[in-house]
Protein backbone atom coordinates (compact mmCIF):
# COMPACT_ATOMS: atom_id res chain seq x y z
CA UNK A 1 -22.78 -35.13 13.76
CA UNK A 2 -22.61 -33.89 10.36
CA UNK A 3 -22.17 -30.11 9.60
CA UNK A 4 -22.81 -28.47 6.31
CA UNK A 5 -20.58 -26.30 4.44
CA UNK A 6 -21.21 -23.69 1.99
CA UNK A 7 -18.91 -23.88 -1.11
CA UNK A 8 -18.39 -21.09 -3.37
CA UNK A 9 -15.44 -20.72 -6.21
CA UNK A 10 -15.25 -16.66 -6.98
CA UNK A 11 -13.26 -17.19 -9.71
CA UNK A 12 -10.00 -14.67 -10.30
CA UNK A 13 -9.91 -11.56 -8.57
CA UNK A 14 -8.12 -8.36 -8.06
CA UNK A 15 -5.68 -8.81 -4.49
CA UNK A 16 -7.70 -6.60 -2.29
CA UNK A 17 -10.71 -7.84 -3.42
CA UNK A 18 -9.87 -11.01 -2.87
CA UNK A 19 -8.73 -10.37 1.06
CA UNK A 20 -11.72 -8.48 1.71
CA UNK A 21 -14.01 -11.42 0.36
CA UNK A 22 -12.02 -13.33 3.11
CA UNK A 23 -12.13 -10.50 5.85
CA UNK A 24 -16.59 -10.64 5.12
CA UNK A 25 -16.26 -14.50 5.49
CA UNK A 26 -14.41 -13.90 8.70
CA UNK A 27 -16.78 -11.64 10.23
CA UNK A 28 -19.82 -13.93 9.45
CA UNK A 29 -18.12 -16.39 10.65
CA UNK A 30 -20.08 -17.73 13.12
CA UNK A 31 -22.99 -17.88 11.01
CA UNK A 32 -22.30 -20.76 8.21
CA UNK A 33 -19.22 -22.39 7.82
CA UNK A 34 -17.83 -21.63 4.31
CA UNK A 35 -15.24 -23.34 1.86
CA UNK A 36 -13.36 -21.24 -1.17
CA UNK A 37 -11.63 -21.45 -3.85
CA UNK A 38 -9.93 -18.56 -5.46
CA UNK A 39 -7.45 -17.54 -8.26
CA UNK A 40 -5.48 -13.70 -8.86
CA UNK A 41 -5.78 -11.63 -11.52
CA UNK A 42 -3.44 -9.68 -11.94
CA UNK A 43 -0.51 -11.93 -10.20
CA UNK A 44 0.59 -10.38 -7.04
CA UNK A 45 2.29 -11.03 -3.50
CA UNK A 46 0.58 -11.67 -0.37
CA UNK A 47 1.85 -11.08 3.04
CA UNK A 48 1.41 -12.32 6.22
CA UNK A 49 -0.86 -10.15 8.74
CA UNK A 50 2.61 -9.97 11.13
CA UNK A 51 5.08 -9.47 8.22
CA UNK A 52 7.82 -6.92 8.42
CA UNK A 53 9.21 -6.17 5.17
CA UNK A 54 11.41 -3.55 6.02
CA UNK A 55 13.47 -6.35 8.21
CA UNK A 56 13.38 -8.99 5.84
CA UNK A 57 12.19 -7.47 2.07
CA UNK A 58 11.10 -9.05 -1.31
CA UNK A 59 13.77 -10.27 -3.48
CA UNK A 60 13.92 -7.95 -6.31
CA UNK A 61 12.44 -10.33 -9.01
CA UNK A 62 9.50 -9.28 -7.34
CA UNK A 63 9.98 -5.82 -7.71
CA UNK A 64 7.06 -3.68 -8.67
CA UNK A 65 4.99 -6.39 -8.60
CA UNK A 66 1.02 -6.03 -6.60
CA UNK A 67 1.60 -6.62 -3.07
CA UNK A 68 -1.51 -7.39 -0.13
CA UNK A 69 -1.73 -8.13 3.36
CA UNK A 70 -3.63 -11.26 4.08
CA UNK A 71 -5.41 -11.43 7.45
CA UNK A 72 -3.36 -14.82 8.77
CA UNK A 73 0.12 -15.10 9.46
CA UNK A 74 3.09 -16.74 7.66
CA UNK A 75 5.34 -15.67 5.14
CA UNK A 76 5.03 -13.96 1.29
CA UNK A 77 3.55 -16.19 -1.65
CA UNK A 78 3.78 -15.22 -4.74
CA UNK A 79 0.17 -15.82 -6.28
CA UNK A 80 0.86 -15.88 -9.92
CA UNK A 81 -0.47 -19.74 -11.45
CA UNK A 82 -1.73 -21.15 -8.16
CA UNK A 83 -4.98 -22.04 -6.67
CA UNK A 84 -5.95 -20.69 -2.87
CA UNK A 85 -8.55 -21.99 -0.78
CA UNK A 86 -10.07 -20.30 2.27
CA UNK A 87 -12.31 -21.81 5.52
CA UNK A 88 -13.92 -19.96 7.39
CA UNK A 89 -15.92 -21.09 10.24
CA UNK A 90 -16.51 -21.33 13.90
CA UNK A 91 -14.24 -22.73 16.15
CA UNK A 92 -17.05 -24.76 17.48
CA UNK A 93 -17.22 -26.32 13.61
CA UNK A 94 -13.58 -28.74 14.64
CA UNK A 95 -14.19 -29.13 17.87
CA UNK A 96 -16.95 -30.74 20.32
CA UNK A 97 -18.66 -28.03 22.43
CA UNK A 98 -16.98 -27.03 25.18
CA UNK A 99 -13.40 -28.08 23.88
CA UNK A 100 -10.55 -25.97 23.56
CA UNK A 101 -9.85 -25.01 19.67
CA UNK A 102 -6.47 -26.23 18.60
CA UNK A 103 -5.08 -23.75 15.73
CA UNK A 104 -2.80 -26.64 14.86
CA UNK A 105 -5.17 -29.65 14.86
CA UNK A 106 -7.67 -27.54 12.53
CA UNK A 107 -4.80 -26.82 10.25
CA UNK A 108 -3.63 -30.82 10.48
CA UNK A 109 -7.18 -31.76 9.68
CA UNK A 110 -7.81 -29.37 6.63
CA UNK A 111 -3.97 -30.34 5.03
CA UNK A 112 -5.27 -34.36 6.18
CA UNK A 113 -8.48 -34.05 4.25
CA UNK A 114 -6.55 -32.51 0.99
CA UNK A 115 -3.77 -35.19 1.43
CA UNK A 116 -6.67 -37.80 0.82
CA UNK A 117 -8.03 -36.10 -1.68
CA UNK A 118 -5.01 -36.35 -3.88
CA UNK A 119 -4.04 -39.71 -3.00
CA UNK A 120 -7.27 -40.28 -4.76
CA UNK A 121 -5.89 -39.18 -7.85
CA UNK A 122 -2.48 -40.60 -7.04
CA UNK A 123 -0.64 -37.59 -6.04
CA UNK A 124 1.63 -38.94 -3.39
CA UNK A 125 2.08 -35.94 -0.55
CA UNK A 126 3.48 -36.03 3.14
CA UNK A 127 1.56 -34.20 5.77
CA UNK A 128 5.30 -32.37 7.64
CA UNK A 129 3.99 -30.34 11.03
CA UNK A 130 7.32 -28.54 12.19
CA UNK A 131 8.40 -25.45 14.26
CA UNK A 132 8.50 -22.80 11.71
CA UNK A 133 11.85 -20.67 11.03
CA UNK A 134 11.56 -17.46 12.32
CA UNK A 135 15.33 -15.96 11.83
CA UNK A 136 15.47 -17.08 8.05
CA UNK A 137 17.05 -14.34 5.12
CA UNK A 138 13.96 -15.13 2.97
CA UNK A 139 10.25 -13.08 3.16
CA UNK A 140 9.18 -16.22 0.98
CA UNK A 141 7.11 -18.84 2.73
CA UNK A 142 8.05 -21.52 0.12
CA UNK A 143 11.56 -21.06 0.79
CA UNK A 144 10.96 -21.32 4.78
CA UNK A 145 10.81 -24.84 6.40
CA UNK A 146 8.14 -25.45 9.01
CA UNK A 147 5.01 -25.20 9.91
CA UNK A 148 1.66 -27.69 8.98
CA UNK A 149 2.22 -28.42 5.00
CA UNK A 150 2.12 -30.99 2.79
CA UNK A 151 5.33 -31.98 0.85
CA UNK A 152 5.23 -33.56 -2.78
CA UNK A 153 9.20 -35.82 -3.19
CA UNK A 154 10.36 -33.45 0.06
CA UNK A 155 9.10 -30.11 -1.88
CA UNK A 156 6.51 -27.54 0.06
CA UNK A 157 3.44 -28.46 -2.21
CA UNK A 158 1.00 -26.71 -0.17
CA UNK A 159 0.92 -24.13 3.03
CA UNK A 160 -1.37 -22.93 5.19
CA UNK A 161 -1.79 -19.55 7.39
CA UNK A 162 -4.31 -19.23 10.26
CA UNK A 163 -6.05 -16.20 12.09
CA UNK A 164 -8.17 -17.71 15.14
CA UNK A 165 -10.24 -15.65 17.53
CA UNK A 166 -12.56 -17.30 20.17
CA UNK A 167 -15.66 -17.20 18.16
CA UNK A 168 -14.27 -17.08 14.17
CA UNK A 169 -11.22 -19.32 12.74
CA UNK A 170 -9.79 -18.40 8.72
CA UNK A 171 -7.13 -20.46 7.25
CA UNK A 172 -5.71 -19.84 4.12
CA UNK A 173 -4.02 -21.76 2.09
CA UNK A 174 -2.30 -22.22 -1.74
């Protein structure tokens, strides 16, 4: 069965604007499954939707510096030169009907897609799924080991965060 997905690259954006373009894909969901691409202007900090900075803050080199809550999990990124991507869909859009929706396998599956795509240009990556560190002295999710990424010679090349609800499914990623 083939299913269709909208594609849309809105450019650079302000932080908020950028999380609330993600929050309206969210909500609609269920409607069309969409694919985007993204940039930030100005550079700024995202942070996961469960992130406590008061426990575990910023190091000061990003002091002062634009800071967002995204609606997934996972740790701060520093959004300066990088490109992000966002899916959002229903669950129903990685799984058969009727089957349970696997956070994990729709996060293997997107980083498995994106690993092809790069072989194709020769860009030699390593899909790593590990337990993430939870008790680590760095807010940074580059610094943090873990979770479903894809590693360029043993170096966190890209990372994804998820936020999945029964009928709607967002994963980030940069």
């Amino acid at each position: 069965m083939q299913r269709a997905v909208r594609w849309i690259d809105t450019g650079a954006g302000a932080p908020r604007w950028n999380m609330a373009v993600d929050a309206a894909l969210l909500r609609r969901a269920d409607e069309a499954a969409v694919l985007r691409f993204y940039r930030w202007s100005p550079a700024a900090v995202s942070i996961g939707r469960f992130q406590d900075l008061a426990r575990t803050p910023l190091p000061p080199w990003l002091a002062g510096q634009p800071v967002v809550r995204r609606l997934t999990g996972g740790g701060a990124i520093w959004h300066r030169d990088d490109l992000t991507f966002s899916i959002a869909a229903a669950p129903r859009w990685f799984v058969p009907p009727g089957a349970r929706v696997r956070p994990r396998a729709a996060a293997e599956a997107v980083l498995a897609a994106v690993a092809c795509g790069l072989g194709a240009f020769g860009i030699e990556v390593e899909l790593r799924c590990r337990r993430m560190e939870r008790d680590v002295a760095t807010a940074l999710c580059f610094e943090r080991r873990g979770g479903v990424v894809l590693e360029c010679g043993g170096r966190r090349l890209l990372g994804c965060a998820q936020r999945c609800t029964r009928q709607r499914w967002l994963l980030h990623a940069t």
